[in-house]
Protein backbone atom coordinates (compact mmCIF):
# COMPACT_ATOMS: atom_id res chain seq x y z
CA UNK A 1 -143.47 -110.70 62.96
CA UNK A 2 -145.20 -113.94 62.33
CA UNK A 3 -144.62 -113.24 58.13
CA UNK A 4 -141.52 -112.46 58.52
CA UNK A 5 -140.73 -115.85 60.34
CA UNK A 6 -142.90 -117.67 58.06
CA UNK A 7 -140.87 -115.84 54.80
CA UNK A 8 -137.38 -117.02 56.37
CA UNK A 9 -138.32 -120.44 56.78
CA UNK A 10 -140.15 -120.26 53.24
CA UNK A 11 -136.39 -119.14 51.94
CA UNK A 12 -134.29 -122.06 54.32
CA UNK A 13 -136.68 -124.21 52.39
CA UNK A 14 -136.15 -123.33 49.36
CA UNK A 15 -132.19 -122.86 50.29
CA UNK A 16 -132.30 -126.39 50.97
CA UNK A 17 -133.79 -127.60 47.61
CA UNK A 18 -131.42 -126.10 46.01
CA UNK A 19 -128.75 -127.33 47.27
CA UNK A 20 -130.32 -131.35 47.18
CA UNK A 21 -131.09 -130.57 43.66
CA UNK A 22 -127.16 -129.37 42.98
CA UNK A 23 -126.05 -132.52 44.69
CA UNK A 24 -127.90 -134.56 42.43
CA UNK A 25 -126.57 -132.65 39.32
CA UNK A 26 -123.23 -133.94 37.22
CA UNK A 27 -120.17 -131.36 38.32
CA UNK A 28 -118.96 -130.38 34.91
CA UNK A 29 -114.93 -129.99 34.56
CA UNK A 30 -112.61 -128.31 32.35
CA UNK A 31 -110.59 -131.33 30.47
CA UNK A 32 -106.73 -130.72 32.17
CA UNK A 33 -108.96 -130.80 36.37
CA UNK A 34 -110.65 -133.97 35.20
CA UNK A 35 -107.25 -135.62 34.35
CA UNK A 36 -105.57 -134.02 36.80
CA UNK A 37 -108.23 -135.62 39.53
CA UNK A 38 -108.23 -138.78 37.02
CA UNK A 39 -104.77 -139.35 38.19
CA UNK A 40 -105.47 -138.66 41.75
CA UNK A 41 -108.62 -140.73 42.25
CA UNK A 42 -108.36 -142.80 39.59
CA UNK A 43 -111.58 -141.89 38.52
CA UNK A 44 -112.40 -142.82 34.88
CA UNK A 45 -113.17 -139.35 32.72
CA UNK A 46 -115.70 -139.21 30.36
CA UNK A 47 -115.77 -136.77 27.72
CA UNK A 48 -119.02 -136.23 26.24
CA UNK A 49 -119.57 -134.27 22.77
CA UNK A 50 -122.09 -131.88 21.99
CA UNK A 51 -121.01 -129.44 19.52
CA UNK A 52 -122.71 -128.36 16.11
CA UNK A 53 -119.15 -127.77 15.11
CA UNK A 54 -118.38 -131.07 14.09
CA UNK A 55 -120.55 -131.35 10.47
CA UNK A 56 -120.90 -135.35 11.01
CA UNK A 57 -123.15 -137.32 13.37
CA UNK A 58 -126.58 -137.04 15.11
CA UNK A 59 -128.51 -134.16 16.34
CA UNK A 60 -127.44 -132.48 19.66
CA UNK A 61 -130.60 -131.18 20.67
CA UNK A 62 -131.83 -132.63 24.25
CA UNK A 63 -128.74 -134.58 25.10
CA UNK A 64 -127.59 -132.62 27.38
CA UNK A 65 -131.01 -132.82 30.02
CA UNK A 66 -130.21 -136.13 29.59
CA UNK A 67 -127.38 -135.77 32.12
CA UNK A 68 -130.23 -134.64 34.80
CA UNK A 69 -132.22 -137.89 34.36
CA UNK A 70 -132.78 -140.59 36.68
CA UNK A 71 -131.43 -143.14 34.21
CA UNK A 72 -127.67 -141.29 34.88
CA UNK A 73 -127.84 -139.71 38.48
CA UNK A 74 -127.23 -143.78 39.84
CA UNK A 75 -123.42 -143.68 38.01
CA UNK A 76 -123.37 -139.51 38.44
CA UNK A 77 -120.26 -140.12 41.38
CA UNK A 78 -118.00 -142.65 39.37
CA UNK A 79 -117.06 -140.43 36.77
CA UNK A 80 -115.12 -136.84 36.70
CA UNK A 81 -117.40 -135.29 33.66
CA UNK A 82 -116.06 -133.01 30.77
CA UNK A 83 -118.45 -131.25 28.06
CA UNK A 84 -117.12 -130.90 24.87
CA UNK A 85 -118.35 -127.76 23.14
CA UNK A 86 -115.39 -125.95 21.66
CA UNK A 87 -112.62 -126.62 19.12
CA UNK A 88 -109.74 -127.16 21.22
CA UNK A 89 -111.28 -129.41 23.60
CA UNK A 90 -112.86 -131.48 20.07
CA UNK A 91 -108.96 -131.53 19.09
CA UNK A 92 -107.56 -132.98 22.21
CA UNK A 93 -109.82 -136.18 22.82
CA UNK A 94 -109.95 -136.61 18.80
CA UNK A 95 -113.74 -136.05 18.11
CA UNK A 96 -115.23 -136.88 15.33
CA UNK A 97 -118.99 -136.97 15.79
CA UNK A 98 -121.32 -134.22 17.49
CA UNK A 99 -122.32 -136.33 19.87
CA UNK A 100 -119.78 -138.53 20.45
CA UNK A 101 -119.20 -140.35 24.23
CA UNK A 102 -115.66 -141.08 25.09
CA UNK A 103 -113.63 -142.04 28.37
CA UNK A 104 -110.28 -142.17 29.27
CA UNK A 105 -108.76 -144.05 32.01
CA UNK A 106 -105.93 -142.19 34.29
CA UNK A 107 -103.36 -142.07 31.59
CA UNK A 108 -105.46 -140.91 28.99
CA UNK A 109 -105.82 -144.04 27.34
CA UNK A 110 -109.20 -144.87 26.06
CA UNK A 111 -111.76 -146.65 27.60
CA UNK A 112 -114.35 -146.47 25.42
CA UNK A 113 -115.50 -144.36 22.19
CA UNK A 114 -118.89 -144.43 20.40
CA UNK A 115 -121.65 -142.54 19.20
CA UNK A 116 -125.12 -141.49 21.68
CA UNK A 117 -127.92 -140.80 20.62
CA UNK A 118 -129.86 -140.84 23.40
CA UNK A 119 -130.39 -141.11 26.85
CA UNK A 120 -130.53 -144.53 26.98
CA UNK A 121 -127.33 -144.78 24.62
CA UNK A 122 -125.41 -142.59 27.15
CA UNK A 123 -126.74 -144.86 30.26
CA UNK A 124 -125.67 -148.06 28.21
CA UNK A 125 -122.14 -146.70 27.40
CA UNK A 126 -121.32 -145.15 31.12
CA UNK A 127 -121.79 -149.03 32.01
CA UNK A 128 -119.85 -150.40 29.04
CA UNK A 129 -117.25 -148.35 30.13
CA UNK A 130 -117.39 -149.06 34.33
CA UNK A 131 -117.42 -153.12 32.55
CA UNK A 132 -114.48 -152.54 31.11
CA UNK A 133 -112.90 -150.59 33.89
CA UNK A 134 -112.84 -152.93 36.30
CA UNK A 135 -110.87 -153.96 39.21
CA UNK A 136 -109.68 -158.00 38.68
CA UNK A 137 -108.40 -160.06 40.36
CA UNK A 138 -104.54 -161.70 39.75
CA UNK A 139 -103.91 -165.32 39.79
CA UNK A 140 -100.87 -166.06 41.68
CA UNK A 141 -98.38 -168.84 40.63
CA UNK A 142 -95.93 -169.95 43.19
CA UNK A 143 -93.89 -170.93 40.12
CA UNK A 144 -91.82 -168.98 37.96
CA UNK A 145 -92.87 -168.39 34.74
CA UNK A 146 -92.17 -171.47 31.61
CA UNK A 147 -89.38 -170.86 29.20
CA UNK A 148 -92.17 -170.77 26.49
CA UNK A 149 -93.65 -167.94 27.95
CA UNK A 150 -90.61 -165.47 27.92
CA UNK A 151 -89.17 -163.03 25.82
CA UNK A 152 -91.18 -161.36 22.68
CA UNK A 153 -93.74 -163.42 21.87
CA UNK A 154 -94.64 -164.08 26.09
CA UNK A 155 -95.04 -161.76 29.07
CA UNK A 156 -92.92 -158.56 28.94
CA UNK A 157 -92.07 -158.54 32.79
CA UNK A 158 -92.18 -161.29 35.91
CA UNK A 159 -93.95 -160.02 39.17
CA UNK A 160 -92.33 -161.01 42.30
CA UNK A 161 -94.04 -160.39 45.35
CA UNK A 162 -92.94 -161.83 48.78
CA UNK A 163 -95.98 -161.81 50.81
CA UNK A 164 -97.29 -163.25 54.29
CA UNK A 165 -100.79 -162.60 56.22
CA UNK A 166 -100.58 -159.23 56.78
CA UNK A 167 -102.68 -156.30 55.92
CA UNK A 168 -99.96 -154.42 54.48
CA UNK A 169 -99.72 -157.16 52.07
CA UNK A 170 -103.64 -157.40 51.22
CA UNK A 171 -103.38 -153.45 50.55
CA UNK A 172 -100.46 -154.39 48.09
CA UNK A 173 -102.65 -157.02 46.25
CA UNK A 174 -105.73 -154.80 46.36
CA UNK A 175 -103.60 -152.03 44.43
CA UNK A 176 -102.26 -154.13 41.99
CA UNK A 177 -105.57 -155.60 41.31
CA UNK A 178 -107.18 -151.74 40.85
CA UNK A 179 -108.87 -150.95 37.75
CA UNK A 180 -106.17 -148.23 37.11
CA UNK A 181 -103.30 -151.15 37.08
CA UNK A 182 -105.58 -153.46 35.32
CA UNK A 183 -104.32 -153.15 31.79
CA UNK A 184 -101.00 -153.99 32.87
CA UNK A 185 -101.82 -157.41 33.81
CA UNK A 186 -101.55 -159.09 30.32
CA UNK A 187 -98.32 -158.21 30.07
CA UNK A 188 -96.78 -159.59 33.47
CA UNK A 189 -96.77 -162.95 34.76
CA UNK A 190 -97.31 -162.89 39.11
CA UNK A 191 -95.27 -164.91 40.92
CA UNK A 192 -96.19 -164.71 44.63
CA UNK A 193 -93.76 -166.39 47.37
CA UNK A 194 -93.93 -166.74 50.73
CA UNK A 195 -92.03 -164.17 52.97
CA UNK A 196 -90.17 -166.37 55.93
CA UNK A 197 -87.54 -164.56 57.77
CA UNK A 198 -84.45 -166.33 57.86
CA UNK A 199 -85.35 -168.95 55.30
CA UNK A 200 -82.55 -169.54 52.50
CA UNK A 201 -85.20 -168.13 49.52
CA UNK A 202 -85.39 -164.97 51.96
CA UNK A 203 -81.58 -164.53 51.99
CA UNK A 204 -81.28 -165.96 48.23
CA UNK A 205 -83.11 -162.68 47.48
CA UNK A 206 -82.31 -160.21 49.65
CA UNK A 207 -85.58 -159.32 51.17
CA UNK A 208 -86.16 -157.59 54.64
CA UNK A 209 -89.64 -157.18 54.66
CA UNK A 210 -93.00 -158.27 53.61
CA UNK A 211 -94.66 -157.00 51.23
CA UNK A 212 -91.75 -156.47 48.53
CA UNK A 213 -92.30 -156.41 44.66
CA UNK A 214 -89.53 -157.29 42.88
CA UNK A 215 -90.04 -156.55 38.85
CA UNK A 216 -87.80 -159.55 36.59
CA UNK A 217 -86.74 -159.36 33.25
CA UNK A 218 -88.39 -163.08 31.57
CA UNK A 219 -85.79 -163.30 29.51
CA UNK A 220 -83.06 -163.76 32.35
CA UNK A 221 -83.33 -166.62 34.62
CA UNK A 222 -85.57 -166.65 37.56
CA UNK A 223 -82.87 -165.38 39.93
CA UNK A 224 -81.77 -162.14 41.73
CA UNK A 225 -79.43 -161.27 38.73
CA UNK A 226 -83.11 -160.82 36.48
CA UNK A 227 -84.15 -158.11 39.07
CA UNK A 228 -85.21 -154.71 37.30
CA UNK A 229 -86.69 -152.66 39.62
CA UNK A 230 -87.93 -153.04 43.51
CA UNK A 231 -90.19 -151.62 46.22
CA UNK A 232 -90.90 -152.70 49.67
CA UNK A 233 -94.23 -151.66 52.17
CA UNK A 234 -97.92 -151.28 50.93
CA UNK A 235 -98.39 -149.02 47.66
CA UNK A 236 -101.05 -147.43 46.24
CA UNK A 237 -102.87 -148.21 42.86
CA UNK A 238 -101.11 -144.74 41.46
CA UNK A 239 -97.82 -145.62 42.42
CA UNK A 240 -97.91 -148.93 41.48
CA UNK A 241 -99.13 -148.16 38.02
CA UNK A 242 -95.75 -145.69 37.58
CA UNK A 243 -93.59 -148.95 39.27
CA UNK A 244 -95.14 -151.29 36.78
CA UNK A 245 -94.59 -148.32 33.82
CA UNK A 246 -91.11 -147.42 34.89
CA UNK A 247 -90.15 -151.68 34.76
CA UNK A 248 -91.64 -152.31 30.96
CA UNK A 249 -90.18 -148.99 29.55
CA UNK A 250 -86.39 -150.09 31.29
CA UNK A 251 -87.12 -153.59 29.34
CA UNK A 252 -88.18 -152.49 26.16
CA UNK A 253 -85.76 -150.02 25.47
CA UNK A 254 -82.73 -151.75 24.94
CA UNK A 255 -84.53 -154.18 22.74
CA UNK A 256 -85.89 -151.99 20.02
């Protein structure tokens, strides 16, 4: 009786290795769940190749324990992690080395693309990649944009946001400042104003609520009548990005 205890505890043990060990391990994803959850989380993907059937770049062998190492475990949670072994998955993130590193942020741009070599290489470009994938923050002006900045050669769109203390309005700024809605931001010019209800810029605009976003076309004077797109209440980094998206595409089409 006293084995047979001492073998079932012997096996929890050893159950419960296992599963520390699988927790510490990098969750490997097909390509379409990893942009799928990309676009969820917001999660950057990174696509790492290691495939002999690309003829050009370093050898293969070894890279992939490098994945296991202590060196990677520390960043193992902010990616979603895709292996690139076979031809179609080499064709959709545009390959070109055997063991080439690339991310993508949640729209499939890239991140970052280079060549590793080794483990070192890989920990170096998983934090190139988190630096350039960052959250930052906005500088507000309380002014509207200058002439000189408008049209083609300025900012493509004029953010309006009517804002006071509240937390609804911090959640706002936190999503626009995500690392997802970053690469938006050299493209707008933020205009912040106060929200006051009652007060004639209130009523001049039409606004019931803090926080609301209004989206301006810069070539149209700072006014109600330069109003593209709106959206009231707190809004997450994904929907934002889309709101941001949908504005630019409604500007630039009529002008190409």
């Amino acid at each position: 009786m006293k084995q047979t205890w001492i073998g079932v505890s012997l096996l929890a043990l050893s159950g419960a290795g296992l599963t520390a060990a699988d927790e510490d391990q990098v969750k490997w994803l097909k390509l379409e769940e990893a942009r799928a959850k990309s676009i969820v989380t917001g999660k950057p993907v990174l696509v790492i190749c290691i495939s002999d059937l690309i003829p050009d770049g370093p050898a293969t062998k070894g890279l992939d324990r490098s994945f296991t190492s202590e060196l990677i475990r520390p960043q193992k949670d902010e990616f979603l992690f895709v292996k690139c072994t076979d031809m179609a998955t080499i064709k959709a993130v545009q390959a070109t080395s055997k063991c080439e590193f690339i991310t993508f942020d949640p729209d499939g741009e890239v991140i970052l693309r280079t060549v590793v070599k080794s483990t070192q290489d890989l920990a170096n470009a998983m934090k190139a990649s988190l630096t350039a994938y960052a959250n930052q923050p906005i500088v507000w002006s309380s002014d509207p944009p200058l002439p000189v900045e408008r049209g083609a050669t300025g900012k493509a769109l004029t953010v309006l946001l009517f804002r006071d203390s509240s937390d609804e309005v911090a959640a706002t700024v936190r999503s626009l400042e995500d690392r997802s809605v970053v690469k938006f931001h050299s493209r707008c010019s933020f205009v912040a104003l106060e929200y006051r209800k009652g007060s004639p810029e209130v009523a001049r605009w039409n606004i019931l609520t803090a926080p609301t976003l209004l989206l301006l076309d810069p070539q149209k004077e700072f006014g109600p009548k330069s109003i593209v797109e709106r959206v009231v209440d707190k809004k997450t980094p994904r929907e934002l990005r889309a709101f941001l998206r949908k504005g630019l595409v409604a500007l630039e089409k009529p002008r190409r």
